[in-house]
C-alpha atoms as a PDB file:
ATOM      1  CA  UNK A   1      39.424 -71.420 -46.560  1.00  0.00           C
ATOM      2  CA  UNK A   2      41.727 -68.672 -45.945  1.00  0.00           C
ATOM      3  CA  UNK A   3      39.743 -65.299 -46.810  1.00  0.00           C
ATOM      4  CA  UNK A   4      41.480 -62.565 -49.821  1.00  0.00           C
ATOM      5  CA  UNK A   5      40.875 -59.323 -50.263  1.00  0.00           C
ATOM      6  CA  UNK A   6      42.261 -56.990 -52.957  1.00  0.00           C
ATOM      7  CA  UNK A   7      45.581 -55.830 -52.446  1.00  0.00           C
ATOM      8  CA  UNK A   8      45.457 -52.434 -51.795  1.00  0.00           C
ATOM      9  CA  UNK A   9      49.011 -50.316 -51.645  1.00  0.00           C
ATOM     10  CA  UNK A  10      47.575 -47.677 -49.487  1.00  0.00           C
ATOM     11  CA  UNK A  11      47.197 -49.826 -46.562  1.00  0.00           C
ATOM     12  CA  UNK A  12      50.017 -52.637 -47.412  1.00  0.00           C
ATOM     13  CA  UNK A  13      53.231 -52.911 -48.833  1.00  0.00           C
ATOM     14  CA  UNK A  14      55.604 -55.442 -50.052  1.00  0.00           C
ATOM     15  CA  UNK A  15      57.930 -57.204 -46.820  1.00  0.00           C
ATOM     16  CA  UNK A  16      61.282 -56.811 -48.723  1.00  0.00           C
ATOM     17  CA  UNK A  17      62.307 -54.598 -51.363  1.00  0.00           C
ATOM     18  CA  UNK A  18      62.396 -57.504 -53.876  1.00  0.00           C
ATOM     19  CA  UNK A  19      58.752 -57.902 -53.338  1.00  0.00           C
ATOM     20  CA  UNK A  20      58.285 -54.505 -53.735  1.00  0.00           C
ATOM     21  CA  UNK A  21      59.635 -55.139 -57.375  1.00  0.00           C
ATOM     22  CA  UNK A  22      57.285 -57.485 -57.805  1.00  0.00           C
ATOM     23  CA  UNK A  23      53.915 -56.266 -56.383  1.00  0.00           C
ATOM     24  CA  UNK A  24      54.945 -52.466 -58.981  1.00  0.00           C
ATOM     25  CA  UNK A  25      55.493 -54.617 -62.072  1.00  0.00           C
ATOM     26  CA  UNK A  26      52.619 -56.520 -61.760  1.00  0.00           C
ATOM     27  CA  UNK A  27      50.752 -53.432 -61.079  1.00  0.00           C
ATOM     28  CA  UNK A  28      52.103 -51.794 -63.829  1.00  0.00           C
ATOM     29  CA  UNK A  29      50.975 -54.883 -66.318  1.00  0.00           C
ATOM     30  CA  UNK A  30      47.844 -54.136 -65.215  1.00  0.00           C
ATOM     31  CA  UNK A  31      47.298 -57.588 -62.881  1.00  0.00           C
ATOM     32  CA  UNK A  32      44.629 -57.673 -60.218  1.00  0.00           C
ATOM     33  CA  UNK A  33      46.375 -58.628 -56.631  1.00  0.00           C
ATOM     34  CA  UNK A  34      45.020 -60.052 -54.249  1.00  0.00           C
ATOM     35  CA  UNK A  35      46.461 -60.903 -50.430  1.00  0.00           C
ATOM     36  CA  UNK A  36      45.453 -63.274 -47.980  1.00  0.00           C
ATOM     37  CA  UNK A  37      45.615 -62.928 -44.128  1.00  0.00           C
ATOM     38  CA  UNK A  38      48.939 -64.287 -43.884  1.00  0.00           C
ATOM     39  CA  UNK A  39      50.320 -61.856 -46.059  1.00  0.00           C
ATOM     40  CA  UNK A  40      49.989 -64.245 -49.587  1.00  0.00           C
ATOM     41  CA  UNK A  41      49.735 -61.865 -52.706  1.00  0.00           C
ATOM     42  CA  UNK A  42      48.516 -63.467 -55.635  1.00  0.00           C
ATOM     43  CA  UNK A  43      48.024 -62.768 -58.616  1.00  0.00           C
ATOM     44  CA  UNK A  44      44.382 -62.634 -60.791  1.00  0.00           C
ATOM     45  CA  UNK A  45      45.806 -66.366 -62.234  1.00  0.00           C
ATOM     46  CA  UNK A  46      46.225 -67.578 -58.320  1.00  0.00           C
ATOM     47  CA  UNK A  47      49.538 -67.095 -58.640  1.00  0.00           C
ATOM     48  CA  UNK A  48      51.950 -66.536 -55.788  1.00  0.00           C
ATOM     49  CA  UNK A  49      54.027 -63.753 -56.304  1.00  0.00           C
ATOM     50  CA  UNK A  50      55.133 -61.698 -53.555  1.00  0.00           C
ATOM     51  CA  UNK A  51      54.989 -61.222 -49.575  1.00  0.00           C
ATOM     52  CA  UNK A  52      52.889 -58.195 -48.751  1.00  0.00           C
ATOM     53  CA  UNK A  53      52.368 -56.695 -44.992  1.00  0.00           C
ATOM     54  CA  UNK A  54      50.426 -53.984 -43.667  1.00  0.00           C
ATOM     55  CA  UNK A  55      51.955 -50.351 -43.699  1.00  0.00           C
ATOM     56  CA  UNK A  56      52.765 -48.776 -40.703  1.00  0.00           C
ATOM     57  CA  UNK A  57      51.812 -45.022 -39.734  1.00  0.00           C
ATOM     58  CA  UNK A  58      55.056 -43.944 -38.965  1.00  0.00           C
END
């Protein structure tokens, strides 16, 4: 079983700006996201929707 954890946009960030899109309009609907270790986000249905990554501090 491959372990979630909210998606948080503090500490990650879509991969490509389409996903970006994605990740701020689901947000903005007001869906919970979630993202696995190898960078899944789904949303609260188990829906995939997006390819997140970690931010960098840069």
């Amino acid at each position: 079983m491959i372990d979630k954890q909210e998606y948080n946009n503090i500490t990650h960030v879509g991969a490509t700006p389409e996903d970006c899109k994605v990740i701020h309009l689901a947000l903005t609907e007001g869906k919970k996201l979630s993202i696995d270790k190898k960078g899944k986000i789904t949303d609260d249905t188990g829906r995939w929707i997006a390819v997140g990554k970690e931010r960098s501090n840069g």
